[in-house]
PDB file of N, CA and C in Angstrom:
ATOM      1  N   UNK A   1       0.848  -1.174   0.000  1.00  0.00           N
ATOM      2  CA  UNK A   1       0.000   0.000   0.000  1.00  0.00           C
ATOM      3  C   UNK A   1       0.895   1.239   0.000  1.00  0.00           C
ATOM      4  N   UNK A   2       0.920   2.194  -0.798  1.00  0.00           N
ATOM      5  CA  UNK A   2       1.303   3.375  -0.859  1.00  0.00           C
ATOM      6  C   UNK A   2       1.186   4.316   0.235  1.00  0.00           C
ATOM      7  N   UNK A   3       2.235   5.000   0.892  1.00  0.00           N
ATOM      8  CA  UNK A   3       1.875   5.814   1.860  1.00  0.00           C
ATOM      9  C   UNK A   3       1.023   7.043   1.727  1.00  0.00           C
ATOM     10  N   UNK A   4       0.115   7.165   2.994  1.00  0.00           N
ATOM     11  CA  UNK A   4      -0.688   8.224   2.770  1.00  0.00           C
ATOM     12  C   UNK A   4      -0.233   9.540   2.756  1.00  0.00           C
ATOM     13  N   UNK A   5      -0.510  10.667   2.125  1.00  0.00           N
ATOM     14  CA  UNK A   5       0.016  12.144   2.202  1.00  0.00           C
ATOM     15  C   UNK A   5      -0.996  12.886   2.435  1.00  0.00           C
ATOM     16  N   UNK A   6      -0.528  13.731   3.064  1.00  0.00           N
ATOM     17  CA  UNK A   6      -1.494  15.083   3.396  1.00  0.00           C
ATOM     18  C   UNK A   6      -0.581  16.012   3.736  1.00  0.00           C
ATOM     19  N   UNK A   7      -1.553  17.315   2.815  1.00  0.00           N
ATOM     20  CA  UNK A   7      -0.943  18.577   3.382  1.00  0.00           C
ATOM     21  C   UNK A   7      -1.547  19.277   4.379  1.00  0.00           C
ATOM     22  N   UNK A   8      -1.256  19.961   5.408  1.00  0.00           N
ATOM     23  CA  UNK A   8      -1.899  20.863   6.184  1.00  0.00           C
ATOM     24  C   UNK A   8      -1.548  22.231   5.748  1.00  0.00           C
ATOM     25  N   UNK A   9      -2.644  22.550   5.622  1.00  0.00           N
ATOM     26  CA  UNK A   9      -2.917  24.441   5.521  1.00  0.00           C
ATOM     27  C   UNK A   9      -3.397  25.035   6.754  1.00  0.00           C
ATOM     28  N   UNK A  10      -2.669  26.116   7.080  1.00  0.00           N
ATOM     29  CA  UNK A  10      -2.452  27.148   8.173  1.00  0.00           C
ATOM     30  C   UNK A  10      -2.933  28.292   8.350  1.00  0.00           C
ATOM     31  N   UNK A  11      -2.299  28.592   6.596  1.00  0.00           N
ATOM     32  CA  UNK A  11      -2.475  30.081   6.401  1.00  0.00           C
ATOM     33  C   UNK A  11      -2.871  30.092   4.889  1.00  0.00           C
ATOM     34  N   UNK A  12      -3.169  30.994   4.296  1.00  0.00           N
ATOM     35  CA  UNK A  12      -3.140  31.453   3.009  1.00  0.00           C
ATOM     36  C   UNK A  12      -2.580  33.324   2.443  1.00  0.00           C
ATOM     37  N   UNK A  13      -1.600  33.417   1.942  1.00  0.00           N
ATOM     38  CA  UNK A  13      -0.691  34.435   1.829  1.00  0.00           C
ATOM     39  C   UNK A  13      -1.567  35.432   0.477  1.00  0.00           C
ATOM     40  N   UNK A  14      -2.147  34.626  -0.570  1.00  0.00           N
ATOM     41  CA  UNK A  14      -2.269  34.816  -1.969  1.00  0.00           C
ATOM     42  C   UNK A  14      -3.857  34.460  -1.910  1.00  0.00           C
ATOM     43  N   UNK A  15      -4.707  35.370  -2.810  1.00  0.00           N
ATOM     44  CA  UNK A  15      -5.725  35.003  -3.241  1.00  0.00           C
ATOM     45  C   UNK A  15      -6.143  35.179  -4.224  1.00  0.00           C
ATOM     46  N   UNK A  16      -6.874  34.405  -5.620  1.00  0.00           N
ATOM     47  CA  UNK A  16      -7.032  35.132  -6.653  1.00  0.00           C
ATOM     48  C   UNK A  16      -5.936  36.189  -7.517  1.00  0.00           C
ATOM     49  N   UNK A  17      -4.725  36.094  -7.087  1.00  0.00           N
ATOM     50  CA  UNK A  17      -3.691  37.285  -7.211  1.00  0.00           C
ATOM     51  C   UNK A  17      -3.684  38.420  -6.635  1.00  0.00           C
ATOM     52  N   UNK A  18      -4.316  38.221  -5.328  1.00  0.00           N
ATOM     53  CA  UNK A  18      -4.320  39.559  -4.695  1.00  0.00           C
ATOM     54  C   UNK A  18      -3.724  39.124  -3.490  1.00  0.00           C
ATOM     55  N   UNK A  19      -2.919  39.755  -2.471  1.00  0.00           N
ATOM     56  CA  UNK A  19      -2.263  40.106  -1.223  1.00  0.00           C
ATOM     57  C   UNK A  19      -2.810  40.185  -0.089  1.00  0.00           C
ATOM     58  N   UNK A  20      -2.763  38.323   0.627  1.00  0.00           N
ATOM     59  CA  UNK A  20      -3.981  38.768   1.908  1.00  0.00           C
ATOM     60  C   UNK A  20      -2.805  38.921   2.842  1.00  0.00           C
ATOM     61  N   UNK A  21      -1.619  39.465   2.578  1.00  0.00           N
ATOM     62  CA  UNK A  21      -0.489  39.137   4.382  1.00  0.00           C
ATOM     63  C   UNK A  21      -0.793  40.713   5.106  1.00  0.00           C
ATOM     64  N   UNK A  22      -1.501  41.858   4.098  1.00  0.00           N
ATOM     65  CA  UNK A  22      -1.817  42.239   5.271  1.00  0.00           C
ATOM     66  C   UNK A  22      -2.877  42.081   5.987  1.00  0.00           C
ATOM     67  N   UNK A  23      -3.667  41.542   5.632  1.00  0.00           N
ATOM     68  CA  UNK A  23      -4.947  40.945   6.995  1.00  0.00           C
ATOM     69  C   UNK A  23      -4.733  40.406   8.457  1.00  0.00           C
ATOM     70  N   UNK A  24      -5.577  40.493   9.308  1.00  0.00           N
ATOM     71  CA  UNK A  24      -5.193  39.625  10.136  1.00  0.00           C
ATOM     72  C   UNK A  24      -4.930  38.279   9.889  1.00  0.00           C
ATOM     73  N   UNK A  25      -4.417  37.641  10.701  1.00  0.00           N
ATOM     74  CA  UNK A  25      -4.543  35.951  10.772  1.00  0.00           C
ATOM     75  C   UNK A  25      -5.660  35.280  10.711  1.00  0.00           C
ATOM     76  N   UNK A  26      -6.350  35.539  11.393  1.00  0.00           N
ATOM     77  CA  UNK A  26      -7.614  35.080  11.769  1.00  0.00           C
ATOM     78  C   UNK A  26      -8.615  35.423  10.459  1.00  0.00           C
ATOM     79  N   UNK A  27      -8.447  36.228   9.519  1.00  0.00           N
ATOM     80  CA  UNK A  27      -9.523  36.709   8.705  1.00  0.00           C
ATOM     81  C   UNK A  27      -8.563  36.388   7.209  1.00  0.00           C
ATOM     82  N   UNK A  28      -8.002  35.916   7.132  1.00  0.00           N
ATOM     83  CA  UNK A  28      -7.032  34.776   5.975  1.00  0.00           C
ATOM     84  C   UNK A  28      -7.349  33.352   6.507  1.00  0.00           C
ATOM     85  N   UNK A  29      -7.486  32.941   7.764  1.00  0.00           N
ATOM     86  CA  UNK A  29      -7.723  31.625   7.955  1.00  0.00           C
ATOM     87  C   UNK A  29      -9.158  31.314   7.282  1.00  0.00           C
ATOM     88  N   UNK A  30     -10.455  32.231   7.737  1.00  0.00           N
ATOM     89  CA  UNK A  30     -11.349  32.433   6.872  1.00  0.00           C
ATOM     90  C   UNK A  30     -11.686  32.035   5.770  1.00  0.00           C
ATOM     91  N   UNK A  31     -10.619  32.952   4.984  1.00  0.00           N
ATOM     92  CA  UNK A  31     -10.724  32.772   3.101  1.00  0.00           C
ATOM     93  C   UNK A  31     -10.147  31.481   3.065  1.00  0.00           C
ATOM     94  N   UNK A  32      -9.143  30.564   3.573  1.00  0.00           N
ATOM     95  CA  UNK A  32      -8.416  29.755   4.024  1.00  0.00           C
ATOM     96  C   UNK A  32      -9.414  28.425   4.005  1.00  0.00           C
ATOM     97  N   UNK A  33     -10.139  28.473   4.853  1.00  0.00           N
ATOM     98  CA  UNK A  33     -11.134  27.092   5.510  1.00  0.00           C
ATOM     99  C   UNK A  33     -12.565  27.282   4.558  1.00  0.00           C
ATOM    100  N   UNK A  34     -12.390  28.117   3.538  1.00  0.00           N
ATOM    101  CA  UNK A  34     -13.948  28.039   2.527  1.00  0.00           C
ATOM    102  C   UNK A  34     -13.215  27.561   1.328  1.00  0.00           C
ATOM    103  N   UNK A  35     -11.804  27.284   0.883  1.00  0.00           N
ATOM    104  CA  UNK A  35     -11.461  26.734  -0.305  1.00  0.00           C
ATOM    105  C   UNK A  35     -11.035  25.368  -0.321  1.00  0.00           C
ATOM    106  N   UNK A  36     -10.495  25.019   1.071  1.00  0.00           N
ATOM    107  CA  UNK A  36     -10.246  23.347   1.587  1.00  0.00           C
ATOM    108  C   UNK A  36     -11.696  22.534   1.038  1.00  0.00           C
ATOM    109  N   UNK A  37     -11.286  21.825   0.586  1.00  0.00           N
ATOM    110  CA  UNK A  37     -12.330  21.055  -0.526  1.00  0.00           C
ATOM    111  C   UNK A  37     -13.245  19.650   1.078  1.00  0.00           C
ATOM    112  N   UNK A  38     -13.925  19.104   1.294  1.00  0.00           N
ATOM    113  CA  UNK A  38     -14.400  18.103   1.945  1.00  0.00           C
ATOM    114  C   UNK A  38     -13.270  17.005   3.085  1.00  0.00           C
ATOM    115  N   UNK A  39     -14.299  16.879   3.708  1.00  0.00           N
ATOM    116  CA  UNK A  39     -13.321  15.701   4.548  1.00  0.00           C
ATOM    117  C   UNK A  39     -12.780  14.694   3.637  1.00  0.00           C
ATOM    118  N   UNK A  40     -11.437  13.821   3.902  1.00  0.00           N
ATOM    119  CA  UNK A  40     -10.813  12.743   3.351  1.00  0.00           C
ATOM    120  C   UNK A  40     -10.490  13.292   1.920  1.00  0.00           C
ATOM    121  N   UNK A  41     -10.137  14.499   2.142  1.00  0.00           N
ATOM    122  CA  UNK A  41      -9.153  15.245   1.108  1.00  0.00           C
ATOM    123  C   UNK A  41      -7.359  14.885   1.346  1.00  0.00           C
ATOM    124  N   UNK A  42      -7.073  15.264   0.688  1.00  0.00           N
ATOM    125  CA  UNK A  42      -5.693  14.737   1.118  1.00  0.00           C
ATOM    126  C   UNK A  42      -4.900  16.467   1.569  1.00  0.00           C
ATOM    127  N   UNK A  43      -5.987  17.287   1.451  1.00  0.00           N
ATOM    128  CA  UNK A  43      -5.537  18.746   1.976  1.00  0.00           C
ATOM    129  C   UNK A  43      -6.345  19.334   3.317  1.00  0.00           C
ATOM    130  N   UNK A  44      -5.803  19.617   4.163  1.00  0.00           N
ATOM    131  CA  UNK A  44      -6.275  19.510   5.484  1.00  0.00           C
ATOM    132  C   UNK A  44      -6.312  20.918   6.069  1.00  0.00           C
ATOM    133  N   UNK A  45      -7.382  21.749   6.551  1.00  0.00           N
ATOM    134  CA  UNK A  45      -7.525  23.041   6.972  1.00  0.00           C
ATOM    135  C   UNK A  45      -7.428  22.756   8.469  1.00  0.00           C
ATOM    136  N   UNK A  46      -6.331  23.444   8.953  1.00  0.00           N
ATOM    137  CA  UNK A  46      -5.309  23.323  10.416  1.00  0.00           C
ATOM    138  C   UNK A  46      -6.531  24.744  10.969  1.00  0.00           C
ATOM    139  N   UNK A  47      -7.296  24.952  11.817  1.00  0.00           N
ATOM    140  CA  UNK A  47      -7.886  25.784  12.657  1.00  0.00           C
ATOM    141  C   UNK A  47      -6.802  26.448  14.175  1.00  0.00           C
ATOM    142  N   UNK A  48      -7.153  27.576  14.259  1.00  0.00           N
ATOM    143  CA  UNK A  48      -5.876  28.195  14.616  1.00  0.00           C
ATOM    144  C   UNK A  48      -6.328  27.912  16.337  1.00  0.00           C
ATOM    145  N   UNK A  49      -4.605  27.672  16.997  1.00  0.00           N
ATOM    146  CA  UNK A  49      -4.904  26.788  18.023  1.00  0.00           C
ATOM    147  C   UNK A  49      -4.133  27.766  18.586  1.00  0.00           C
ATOM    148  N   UNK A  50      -4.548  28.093  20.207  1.00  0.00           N
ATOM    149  CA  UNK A  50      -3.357  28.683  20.688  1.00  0.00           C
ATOM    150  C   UNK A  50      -2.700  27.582  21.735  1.00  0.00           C
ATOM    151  N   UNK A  51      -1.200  27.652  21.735  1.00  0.00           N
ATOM    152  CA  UNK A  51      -0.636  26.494  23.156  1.00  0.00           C
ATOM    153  C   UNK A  51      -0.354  25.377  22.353  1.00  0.00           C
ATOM    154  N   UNK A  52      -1.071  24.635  22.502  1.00  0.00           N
ATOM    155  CA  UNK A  52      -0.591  22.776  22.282  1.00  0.00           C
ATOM    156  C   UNK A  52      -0.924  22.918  20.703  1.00  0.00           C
ATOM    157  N   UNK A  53      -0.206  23.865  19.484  1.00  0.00           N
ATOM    158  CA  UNK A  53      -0.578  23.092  18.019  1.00  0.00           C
ATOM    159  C   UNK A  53       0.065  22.067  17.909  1.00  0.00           C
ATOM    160  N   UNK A  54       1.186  21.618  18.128  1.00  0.00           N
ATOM    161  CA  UNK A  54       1.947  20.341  17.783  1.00  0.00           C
ATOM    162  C   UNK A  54       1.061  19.555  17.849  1.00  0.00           C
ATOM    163  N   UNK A  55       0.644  19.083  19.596  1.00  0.00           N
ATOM    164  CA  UNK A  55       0.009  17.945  19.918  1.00  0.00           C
ATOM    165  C   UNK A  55      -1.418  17.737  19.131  1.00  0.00           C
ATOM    166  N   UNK A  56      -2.044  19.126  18.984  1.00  0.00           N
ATOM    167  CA  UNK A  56      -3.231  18.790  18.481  1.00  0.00           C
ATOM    168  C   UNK A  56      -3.167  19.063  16.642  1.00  0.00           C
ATOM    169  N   UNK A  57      -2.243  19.256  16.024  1.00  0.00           N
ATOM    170  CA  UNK A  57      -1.935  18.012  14.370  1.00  0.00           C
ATOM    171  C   UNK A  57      -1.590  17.108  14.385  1.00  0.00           C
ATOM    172  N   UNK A  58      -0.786  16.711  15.587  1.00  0.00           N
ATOM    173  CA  UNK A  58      -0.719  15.542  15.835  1.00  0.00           C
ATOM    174  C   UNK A  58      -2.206  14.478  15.774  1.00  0.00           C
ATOM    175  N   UNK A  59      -2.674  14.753  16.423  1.00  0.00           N
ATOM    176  CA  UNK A  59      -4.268  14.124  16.750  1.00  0.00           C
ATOM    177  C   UNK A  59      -5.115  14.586  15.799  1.00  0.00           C
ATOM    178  N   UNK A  60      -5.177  15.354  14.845  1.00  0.00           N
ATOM    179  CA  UNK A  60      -5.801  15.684  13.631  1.00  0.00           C
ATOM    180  C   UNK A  60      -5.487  14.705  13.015  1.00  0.00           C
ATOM    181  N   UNK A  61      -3.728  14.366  12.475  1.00  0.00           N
ATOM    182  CA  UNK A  61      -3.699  13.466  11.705  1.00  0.00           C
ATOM    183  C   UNK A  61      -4.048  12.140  12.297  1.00  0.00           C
ATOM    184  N   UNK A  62      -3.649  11.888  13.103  1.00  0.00           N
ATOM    185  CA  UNK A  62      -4.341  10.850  13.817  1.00  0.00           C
ATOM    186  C   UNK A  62      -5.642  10.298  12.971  1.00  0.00           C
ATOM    187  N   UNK A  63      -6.215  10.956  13.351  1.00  0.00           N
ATOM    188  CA  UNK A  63      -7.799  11.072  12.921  1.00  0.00           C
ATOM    189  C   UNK A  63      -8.071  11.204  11.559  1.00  0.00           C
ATOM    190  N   UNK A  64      -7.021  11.547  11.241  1.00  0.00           N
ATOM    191  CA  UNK A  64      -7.604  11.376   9.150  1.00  0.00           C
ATOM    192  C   UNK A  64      -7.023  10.179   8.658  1.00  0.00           C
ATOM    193  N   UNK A  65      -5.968  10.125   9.342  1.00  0.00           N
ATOM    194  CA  UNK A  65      -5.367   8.400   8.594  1.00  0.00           C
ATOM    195  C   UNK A  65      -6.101   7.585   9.178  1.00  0.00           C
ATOM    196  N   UNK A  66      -6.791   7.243  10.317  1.00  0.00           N
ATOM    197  CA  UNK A  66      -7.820   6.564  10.983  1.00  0.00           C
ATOM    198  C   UNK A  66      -9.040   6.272   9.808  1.00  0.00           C
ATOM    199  N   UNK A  67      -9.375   7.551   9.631  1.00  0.00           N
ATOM    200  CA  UNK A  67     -10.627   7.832   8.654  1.00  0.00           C
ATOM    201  C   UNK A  67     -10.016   6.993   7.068  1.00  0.00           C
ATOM    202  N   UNK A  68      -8.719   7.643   6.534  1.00  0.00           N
ATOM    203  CA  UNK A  68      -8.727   7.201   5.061  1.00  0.00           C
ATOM    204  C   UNK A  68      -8.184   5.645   5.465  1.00  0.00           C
ATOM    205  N   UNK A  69      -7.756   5.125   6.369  1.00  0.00           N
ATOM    206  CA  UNK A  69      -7.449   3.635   6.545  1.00  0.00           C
ATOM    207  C   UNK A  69      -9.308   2.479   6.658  1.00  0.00           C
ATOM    208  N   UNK A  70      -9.454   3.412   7.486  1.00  0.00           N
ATOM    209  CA  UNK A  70     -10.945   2.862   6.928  1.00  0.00           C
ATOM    210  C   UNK A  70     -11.642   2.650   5.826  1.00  0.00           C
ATOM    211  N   UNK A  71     -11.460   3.815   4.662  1.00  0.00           N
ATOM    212  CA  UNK A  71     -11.812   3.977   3.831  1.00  0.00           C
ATOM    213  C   UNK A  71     -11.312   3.020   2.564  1.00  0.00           C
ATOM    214  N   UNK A  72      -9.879   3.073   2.999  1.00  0.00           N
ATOM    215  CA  UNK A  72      -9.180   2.050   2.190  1.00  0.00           C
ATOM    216  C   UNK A  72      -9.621   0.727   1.915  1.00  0.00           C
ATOM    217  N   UNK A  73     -10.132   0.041   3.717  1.00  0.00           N
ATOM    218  CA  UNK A  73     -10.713  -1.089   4.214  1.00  0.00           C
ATOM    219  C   UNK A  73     -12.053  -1.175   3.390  1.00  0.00           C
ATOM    220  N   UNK A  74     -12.754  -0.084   3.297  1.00  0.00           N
ATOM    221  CA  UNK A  74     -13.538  -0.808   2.486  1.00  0.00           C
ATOM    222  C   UNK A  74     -13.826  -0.621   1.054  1.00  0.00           C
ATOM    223  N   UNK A  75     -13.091   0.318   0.571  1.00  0.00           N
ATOM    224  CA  UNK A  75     -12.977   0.115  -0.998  1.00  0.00           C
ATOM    225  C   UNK A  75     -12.144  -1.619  -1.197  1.00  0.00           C
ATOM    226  N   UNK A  76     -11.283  -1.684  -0.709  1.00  0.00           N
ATOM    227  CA  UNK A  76     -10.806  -3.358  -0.789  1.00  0.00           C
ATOM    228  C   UNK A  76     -12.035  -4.179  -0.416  1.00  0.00           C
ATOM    229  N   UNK A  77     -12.691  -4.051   0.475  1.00  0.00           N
ATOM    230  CA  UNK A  77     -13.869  -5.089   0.481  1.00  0.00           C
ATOM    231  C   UNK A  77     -15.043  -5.074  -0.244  1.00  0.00           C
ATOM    232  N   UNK A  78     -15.207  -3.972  -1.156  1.00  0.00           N
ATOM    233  CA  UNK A  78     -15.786  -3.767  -2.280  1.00  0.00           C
ATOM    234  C   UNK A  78     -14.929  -4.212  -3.452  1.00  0.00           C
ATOM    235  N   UNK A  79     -14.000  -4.528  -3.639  1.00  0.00           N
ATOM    236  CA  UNK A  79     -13.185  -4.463  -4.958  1.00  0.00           C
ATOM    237  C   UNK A  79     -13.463  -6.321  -4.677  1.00  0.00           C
ATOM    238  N   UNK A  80     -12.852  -6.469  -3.603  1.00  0.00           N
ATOM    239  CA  UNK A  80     -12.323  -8.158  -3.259  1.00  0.00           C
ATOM    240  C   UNK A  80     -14.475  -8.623  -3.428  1.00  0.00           C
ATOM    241  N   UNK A  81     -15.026  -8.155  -3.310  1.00  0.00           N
ATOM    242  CA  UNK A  81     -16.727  -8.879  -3.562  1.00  0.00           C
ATOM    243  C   UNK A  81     -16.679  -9.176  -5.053  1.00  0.00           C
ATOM    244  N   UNK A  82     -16.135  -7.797  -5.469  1.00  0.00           N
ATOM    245  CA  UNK A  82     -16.518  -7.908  -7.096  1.00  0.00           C
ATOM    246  C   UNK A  82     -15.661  -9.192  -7.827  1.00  0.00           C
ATOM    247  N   UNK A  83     -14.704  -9.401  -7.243  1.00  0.00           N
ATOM    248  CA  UNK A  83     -13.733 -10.583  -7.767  1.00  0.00           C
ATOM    249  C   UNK A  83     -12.775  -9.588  -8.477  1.00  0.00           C
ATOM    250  N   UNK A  84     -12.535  -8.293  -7.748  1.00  0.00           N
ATOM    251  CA  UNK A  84     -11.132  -7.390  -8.462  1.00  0.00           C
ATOM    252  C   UNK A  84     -10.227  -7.099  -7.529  1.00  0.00           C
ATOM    253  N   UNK A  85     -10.223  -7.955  -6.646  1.00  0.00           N
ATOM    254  CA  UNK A  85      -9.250  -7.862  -5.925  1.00  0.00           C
ATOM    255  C   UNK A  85      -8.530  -9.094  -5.335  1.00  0.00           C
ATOM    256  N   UNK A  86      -7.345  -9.476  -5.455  1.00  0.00           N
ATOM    257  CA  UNK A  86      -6.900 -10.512  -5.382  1.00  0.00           C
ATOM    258  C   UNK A  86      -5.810 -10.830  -4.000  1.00  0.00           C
ATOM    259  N   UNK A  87      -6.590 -11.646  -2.989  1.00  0.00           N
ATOM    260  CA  UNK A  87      -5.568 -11.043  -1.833  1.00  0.00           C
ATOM    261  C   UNK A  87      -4.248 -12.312  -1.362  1.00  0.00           C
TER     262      UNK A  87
END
C-alpha cells in the first residue's frame, strides 16, 4: 500500500492574485477554511490553536489516517466482492 500524504494548511498568503499578508490571521484563515475542498481530502484546513498546536496536528492526523485507513478497508472489500481484488 502506498503511503498516505497530506498537506496541512495554516495560512493562506495569496488570493485570486491579490495580497492577503496584510490581513489579520484570523480573517485569511477564513478565506483559508472556505477553499479546503471536503473531509478525506488529502488537503487539510489546520484551525488556529493557541498552546498545544503540535500535539493537536498531531491528533488531527491521527484522525484522518484513521478515517482514510478505513476507507481504504472498504474500498478493498468492495473491490475483493466484485472478484477485483486478489488477496
Amino acid at each position: 500500500m502506498a503511503p498516505l500524504v497530506f498537506f496541512y494548511a495554516f495560512d493562506i498568503l495569496e488570493l485570486d492574485g491579490g495580497d492577503l499578508r496584510s490581513l489579520p490571521l484570523l480573517k485569511r484563515k477564513r478565506h483559508l477554511k472556505r477553499l479546503i475542498p471536503a473531509p478525506r481530502s488529502a488537503l487539510l484546513y489546520v484551525d488556529h490553536v493557541i498552546g498545544k498546536a503540535i500535539v493537536t496536528a498531531i491528533e488531527e492526523r491521527k484522525r484522518v489516517i484513521g478515517e482514510a485507513a478505513a476507507a481504504r478497508r472498504d474500498v478493498d472489500k468492495q473491490l475483493a466482492e466484485l472478484g477485483l481484488l486478489s488477496r
